[in-house]
PDB file of N, CA and C in Angstrom:
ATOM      1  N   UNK A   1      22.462   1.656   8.338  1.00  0.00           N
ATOM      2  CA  UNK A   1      21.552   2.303   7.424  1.00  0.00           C
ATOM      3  C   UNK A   1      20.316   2.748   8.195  1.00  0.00           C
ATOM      4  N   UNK A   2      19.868   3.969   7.682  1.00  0.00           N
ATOM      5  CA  UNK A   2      18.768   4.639   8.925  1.00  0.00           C
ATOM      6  C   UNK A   2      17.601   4.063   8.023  1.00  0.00           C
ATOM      7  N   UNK A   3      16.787   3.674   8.864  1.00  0.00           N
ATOM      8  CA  UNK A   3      15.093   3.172   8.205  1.00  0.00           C
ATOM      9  C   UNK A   3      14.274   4.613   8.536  1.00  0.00           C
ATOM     10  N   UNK A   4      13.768   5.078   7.098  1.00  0.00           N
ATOM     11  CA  UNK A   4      13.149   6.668   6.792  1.00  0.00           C
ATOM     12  C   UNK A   4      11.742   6.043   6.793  1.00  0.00           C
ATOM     13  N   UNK A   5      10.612   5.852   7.135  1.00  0.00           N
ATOM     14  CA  UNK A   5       9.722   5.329   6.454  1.00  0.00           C
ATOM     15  C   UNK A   5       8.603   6.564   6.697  1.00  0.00           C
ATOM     16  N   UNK A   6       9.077   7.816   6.880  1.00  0.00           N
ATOM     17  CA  UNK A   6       8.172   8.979   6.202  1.00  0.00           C
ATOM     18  C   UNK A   6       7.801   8.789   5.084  1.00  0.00           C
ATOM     19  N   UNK A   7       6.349   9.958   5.060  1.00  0.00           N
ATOM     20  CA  UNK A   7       5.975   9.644   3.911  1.00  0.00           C
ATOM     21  C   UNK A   7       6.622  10.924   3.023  1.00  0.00           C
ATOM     22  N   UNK A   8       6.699  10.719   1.821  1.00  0.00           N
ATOM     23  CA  UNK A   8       7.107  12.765   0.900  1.00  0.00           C
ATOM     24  C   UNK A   8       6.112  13.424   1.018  1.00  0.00           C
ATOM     25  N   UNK A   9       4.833  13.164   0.847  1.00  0.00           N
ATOM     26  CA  UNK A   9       3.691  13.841   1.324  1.00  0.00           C
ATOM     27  C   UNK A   9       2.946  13.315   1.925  1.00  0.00           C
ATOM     28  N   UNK A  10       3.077  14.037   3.551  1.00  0.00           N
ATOM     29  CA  UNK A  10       2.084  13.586   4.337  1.00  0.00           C
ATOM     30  C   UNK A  10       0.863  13.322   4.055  1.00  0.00           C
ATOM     31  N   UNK A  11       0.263  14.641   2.939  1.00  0.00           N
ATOM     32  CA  UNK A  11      -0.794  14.370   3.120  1.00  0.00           C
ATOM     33  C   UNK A  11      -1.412  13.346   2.593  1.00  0.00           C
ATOM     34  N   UNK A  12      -0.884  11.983   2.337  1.00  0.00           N
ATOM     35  CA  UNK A  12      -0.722  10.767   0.962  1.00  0.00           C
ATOM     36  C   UNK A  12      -1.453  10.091   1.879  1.00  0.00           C
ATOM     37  N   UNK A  13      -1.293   9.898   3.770  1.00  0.00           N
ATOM     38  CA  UNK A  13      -1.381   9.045   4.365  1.00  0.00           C
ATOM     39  C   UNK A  13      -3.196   8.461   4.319  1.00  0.00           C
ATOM     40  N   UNK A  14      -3.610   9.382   3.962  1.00  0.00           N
ATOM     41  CA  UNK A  14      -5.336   8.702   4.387  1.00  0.00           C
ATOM     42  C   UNK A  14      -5.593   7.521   2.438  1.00  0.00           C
ATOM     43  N   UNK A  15      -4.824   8.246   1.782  1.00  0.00           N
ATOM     44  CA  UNK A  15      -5.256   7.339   0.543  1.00  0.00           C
ATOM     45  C   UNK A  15      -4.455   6.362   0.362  1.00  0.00           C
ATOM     46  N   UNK A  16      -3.477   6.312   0.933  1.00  0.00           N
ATOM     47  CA  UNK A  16      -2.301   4.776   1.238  1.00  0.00           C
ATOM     48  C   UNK A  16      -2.913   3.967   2.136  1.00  0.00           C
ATOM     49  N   UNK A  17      -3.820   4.305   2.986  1.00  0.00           N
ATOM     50  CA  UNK A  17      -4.527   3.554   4.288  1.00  0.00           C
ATOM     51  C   UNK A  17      -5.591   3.324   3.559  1.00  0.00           C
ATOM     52  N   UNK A  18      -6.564   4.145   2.817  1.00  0.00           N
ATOM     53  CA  UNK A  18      -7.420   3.094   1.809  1.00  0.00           C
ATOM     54  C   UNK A  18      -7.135   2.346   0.586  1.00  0.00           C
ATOM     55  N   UNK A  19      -6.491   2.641   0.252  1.00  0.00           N
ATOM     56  CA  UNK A  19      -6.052   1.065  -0.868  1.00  0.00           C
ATOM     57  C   UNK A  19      -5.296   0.211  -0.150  1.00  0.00           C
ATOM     58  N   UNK A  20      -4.449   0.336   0.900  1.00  0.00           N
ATOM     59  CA  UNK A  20      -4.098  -1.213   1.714  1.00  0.00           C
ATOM     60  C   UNK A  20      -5.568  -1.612   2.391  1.00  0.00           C
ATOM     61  N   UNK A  21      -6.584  -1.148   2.747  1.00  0.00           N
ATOM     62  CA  UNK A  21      -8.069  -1.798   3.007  1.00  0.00           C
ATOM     63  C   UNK A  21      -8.285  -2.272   1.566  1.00  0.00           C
ATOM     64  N   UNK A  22      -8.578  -1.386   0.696  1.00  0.00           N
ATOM     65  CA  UNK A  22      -8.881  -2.202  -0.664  1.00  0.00           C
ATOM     66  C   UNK A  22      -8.415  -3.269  -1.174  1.00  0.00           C
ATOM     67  N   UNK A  23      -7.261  -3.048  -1.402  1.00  0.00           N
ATOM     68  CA  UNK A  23      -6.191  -4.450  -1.985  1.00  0.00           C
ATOM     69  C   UNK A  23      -6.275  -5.323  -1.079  1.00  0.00           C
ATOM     70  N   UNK A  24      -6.391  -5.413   0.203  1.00  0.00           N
ATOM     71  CA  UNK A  24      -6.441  -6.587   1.133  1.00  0.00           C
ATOM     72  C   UNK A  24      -7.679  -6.912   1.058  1.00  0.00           C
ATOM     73  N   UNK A  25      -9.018  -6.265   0.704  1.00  0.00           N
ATOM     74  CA  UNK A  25     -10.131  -6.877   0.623  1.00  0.00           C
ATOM     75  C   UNK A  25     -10.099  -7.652  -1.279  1.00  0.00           C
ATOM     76  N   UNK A  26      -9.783  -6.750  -1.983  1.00  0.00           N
ATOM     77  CA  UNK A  26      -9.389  -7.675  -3.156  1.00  0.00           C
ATOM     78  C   UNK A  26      -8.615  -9.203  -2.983  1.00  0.00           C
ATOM     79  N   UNK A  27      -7.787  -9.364  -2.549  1.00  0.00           N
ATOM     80  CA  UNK A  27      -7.209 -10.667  -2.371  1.00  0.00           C
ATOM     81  C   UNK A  27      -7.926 -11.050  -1.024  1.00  0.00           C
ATOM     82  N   UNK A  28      -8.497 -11.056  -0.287  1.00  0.00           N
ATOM     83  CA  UNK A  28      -9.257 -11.478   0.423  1.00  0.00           C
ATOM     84  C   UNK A  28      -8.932 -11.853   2.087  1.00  0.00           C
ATOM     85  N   UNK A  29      -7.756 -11.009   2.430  1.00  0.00           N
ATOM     86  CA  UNK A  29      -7.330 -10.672   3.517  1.00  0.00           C
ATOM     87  C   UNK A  29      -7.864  -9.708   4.473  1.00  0.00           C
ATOM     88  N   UNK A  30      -8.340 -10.467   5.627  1.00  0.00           N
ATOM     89  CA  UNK A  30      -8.991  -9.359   6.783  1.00  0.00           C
ATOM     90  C   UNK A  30      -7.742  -9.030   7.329  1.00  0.00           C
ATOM     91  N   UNK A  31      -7.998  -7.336   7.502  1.00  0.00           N
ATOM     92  CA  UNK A  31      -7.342  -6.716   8.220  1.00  0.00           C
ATOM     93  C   UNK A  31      -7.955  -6.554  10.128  1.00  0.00           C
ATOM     94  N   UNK A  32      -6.666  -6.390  10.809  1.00  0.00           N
ATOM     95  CA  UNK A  32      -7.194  -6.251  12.299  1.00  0.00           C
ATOM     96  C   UNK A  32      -7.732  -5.176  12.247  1.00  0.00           C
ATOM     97  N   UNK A  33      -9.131  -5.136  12.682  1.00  0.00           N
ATOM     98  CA  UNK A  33      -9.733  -3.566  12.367  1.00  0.00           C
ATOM     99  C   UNK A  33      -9.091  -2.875  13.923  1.00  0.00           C
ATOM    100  N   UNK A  34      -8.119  -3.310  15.233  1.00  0.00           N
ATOM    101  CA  UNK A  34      -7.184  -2.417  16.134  1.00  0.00           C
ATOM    102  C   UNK A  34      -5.832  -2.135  15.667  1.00  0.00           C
ATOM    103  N   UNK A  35      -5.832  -2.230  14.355  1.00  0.00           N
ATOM    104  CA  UNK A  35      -4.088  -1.854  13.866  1.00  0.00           C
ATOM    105  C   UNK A  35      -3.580  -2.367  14.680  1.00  0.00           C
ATOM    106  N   UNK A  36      -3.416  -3.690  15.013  1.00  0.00           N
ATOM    107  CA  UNK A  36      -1.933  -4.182  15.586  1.00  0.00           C
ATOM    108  C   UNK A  36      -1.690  -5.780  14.267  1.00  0.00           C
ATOM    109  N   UNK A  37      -0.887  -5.653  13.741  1.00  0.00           N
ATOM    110  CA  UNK A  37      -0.420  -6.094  12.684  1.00  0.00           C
ATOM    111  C   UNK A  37       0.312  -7.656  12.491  1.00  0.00           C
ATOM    112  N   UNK A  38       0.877  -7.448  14.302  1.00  0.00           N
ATOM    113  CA  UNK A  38       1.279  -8.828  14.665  1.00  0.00           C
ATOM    114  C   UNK A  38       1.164 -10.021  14.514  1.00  0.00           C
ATOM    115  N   UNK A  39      -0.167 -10.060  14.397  1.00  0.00           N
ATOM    116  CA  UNK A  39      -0.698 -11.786  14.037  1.00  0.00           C
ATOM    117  C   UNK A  39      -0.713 -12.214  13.024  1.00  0.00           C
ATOM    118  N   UNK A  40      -0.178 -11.475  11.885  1.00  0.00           N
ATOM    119  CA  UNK A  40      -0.804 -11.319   9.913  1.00  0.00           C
ATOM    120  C   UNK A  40       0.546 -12.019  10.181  1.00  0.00           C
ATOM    121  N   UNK A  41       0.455 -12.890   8.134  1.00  0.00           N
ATOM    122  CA  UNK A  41       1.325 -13.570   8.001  1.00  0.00           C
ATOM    123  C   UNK A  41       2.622 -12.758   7.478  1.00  0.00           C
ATOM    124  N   UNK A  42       3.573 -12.913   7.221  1.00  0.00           N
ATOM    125  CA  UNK A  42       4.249 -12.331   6.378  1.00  0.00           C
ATOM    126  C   UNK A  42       4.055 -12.407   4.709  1.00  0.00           C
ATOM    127  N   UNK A  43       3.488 -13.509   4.327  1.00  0.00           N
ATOM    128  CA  UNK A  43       2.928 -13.598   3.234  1.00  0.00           C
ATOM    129  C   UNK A  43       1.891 -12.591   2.992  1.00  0.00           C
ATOM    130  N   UNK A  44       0.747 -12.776   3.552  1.00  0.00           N
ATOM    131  CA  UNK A  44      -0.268 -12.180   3.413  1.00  0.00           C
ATOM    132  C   UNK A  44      -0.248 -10.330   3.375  1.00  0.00           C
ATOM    133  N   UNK A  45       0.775 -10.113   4.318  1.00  0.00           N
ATOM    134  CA  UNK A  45       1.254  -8.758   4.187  1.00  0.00           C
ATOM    135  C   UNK A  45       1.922  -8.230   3.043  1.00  0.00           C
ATOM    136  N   UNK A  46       3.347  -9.022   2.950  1.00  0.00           N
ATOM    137  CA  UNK A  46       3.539  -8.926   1.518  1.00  0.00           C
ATOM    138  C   UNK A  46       2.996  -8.852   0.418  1.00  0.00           C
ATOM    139  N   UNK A  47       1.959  -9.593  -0.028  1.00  0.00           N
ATOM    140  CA  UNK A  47       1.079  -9.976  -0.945  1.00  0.00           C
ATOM    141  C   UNK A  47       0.061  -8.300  -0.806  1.00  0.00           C
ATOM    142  N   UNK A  48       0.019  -8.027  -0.108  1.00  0.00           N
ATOM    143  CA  UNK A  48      -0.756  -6.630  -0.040  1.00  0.00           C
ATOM    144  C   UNK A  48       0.259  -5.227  -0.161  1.00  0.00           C
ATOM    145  N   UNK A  49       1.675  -5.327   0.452  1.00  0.00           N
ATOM    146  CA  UNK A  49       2.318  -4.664  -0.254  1.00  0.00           C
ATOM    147  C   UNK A  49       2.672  -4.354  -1.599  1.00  0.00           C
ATOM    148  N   UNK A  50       2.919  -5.390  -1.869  1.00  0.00           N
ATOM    149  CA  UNK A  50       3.448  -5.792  -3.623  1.00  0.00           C
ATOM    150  C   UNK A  50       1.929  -5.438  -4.180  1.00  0.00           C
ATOM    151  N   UNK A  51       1.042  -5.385  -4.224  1.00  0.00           N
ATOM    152  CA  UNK A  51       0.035  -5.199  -4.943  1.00  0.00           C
ATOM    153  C   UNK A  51       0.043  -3.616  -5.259  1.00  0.00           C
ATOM    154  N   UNK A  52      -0.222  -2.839  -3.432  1.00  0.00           N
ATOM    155  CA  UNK A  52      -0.144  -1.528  -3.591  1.00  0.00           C
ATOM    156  C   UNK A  52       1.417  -0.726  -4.621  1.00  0.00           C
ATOM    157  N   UNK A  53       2.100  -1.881  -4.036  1.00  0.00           N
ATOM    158  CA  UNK A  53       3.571  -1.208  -5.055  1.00  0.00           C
ATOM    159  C   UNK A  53       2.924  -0.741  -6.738  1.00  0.00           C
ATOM    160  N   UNK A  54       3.024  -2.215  -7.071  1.00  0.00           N
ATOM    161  CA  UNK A  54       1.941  -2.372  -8.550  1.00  0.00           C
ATOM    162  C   UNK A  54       1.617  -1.596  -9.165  1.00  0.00           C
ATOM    163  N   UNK A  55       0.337  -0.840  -8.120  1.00  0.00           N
ATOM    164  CA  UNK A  55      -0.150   0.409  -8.452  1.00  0.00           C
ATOM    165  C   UNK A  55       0.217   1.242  -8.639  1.00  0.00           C
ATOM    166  N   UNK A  56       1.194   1.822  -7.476  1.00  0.00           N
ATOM    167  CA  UNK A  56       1.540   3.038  -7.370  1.00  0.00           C
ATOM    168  C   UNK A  56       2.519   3.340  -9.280  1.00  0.00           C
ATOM    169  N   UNK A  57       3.162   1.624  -9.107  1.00  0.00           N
ATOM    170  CA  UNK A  57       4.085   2.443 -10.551  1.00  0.00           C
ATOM    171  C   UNK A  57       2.895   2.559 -11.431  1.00  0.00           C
ATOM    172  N   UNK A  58       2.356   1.650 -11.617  1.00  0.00           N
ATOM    173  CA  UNK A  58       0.730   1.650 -12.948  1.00  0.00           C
ATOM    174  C   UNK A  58       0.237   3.045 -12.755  1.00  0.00           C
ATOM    175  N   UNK A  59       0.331   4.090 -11.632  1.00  0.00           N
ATOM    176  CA  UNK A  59      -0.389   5.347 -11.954  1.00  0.00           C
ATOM    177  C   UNK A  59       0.596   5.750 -12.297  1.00  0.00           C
ATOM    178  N   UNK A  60       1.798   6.113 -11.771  1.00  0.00           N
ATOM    179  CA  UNK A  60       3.078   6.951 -11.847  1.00  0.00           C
ATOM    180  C   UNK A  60       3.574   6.538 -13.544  1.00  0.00           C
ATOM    181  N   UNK A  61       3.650   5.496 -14.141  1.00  0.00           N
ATOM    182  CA  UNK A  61       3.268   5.357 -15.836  1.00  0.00           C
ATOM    183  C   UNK A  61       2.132   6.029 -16.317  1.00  0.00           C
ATOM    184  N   UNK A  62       1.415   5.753 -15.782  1.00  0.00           N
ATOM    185  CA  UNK A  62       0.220   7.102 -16.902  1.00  0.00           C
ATOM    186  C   UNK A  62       0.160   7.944 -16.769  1.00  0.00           C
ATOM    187  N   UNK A  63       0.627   8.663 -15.894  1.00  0.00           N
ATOM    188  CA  UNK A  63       0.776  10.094 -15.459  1.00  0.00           C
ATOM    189  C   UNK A  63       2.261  10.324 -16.486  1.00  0.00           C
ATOM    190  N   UNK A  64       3.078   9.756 -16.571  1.00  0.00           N
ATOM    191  CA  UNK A  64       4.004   9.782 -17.301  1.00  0.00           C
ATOM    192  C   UNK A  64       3.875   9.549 -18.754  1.00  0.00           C
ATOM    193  N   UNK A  65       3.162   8.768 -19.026  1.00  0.00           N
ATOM    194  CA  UNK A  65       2.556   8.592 -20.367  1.00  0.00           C
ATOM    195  C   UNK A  65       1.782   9.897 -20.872  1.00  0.00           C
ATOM    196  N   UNK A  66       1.343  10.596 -19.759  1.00  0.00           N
ATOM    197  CA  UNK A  66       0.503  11.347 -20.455  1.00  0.00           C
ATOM    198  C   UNK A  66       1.048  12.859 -20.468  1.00  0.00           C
ATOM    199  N   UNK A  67       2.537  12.757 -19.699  1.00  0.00           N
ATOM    200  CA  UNK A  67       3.011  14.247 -20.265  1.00  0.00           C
ATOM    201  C   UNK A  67       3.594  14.059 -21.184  1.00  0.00           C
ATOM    202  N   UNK A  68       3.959  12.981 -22.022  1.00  0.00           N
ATOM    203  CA  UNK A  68       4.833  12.725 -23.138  1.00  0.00           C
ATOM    204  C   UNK A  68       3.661  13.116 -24.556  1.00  0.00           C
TER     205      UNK A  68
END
């Protein structure tokens, strides 16, 4: 199985890079301010994925809610 991890719109990348700063400062995770990612837990990463996931459906529902 090929791992795609493009984005559909590039141009998404600067506001996906600020809410993983946000959400990791919400739960209270420092990020390596040299992007190397290595030392983070797998928890702690997760826990900041799953949050941003969260979101993304919580907008993608109201945006949907609201063409109905």
């Amino acid at each position: 199985m090929a791992n795609n991890n493009s984005l559909v719109v590039p141009q998404a990348r600067a506001a996906l890079e600020q809410m993983k700063y946000e959400v990791a400062q919400e739960l209270g995770i420092s990020l390596p301010q040299d992007g190397y990612y290595g030392n983070m837990t797998t928890r702690d990463m997760g826990s900041i994925g799953g949050s941003i996931t969260r979101r993304l459906v919580q907008m993608a529902q109201q945006q949907l809610a609201g063409r109905s």
